[in-house]
Protein backbone atom coordinates (compact mmCIF):
# COMPACT_ATOMS: atom_id res chain seq x y z
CA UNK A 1 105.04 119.21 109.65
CA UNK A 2 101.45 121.57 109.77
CA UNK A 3 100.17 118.53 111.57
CA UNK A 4 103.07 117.81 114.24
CA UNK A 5 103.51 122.03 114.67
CA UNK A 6 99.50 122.12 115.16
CA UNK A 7 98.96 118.93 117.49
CA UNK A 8 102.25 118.60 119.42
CA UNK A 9 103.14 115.07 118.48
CA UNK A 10 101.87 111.82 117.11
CA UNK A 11 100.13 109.43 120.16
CA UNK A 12 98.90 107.22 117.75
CA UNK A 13 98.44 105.97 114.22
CA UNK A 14 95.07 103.69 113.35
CA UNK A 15 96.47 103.00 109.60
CA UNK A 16 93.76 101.65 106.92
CA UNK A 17 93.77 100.96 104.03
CA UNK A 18 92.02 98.66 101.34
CA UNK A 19 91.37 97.88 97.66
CA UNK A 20 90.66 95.40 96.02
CA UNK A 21 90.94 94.07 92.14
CA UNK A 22 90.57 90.81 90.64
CA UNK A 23 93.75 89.03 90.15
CA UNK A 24 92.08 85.96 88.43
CA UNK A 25 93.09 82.32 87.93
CA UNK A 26 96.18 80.89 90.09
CA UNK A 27 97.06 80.03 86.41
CA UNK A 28 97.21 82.86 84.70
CA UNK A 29 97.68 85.37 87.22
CA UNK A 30 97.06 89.12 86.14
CA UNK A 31 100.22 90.63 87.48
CA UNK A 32 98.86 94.01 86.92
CA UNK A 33 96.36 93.36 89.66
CA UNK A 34 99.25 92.21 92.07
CA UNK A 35 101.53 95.32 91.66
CA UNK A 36 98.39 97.67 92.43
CA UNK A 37 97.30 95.89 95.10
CA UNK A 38 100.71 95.65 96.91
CA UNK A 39 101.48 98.89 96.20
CA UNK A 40 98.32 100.22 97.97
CA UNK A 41 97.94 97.80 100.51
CA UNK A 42 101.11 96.97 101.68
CA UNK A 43 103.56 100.08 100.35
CA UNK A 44 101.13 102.66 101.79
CA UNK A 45 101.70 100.37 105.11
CA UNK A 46 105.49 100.63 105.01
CA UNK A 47 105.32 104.54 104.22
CA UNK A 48 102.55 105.14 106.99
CA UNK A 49 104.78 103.03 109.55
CA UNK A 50 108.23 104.69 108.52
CA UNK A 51 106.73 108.45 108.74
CA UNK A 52 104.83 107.56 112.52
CA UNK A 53 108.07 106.12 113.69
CA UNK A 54 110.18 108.94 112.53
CA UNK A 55 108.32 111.13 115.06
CA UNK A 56 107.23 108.89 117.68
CA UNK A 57 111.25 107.82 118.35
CA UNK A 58 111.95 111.24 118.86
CA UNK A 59 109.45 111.55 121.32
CA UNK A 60 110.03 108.58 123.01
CA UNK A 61 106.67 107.23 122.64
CA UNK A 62 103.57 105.96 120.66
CA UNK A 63 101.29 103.29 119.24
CA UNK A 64 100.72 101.73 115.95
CA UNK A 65 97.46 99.67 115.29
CA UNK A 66 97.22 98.62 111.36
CA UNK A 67 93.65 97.38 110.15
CA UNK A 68 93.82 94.29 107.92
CA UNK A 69 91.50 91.80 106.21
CA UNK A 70 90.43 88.18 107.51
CA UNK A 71 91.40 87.79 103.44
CA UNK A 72 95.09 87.75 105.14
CA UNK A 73 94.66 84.45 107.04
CA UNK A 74 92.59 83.22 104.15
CA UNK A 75 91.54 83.26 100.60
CA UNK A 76 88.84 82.76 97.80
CA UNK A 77 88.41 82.06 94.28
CA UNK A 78 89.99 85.09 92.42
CA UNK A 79 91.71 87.05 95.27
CA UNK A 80 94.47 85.66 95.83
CA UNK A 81 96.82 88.97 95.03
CA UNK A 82 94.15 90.82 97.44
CA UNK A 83 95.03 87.76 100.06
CA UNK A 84 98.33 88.16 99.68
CA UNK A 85 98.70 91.62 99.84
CA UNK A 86 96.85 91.79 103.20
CA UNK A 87 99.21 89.00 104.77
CA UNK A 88 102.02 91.03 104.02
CA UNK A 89 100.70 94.29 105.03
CA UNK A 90 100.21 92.55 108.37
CA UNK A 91 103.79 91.09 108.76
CA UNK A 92 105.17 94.53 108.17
C-alpha cells in the first residue's frame, strides 16, 4: 500500500526468483528438496502474479515479465525438483 500510495500504480512487474537444492536420484527422490523448491520458485510466482494483478485490473493496465531457468525446458543429473519447479513457475 506505501508502495502504490508513493508511486501511483504498478506499470510493471520483472518477477525473479531462484534457488536451488539437490533433489538427488530419480529413485529416491528427496521430497524435502521438492517442497522448498516449489514453494520458492513457483509459490512466490503465484503470490507475485496474484498481488500485480490485483492492482493492475483496477487500473486497467500493466505488464508481467517472469524470469525463469533454461533448467525449465531441460534437466541434469540431480535437479530434477529444480527442473521441475522452473517449468511450472513458467506455466503459471
Amino acid at each position: 500500500a506505501r508502495v502504490l500510495a508513493r508511486t501511483g500504480g504498478i506499470a510493471a512487474v520483472v518477477h525473479t526468483v531462484g534457488t536451488w537444492r539437490s533433489s538427488g536420484a530419480a529413485v529416491s527422490p528427496d521430497r524435502t528438496a521438492y517442497r522448498f523448491l516449489f514453494d520458492t520458485n513457483v509459490l512466490t510466482t503465484v503470490n507475485v502474479i496474484a498481488a500485480a494483478l490485483h492492482v493492475m485490473r483496477r487500473e486497467g493496465r500493466g505488464r508481467i515479465v517472469v524470469v525463469g531457468s533454461t533448467a525449465a525446458l531441460e534437466g541434469s543429473s540431480g535437479a530434477g525438483a529444480y527442473s521441475a519447479s522452473k517449468a511450472a513457475q513458467l506455466r503459471v
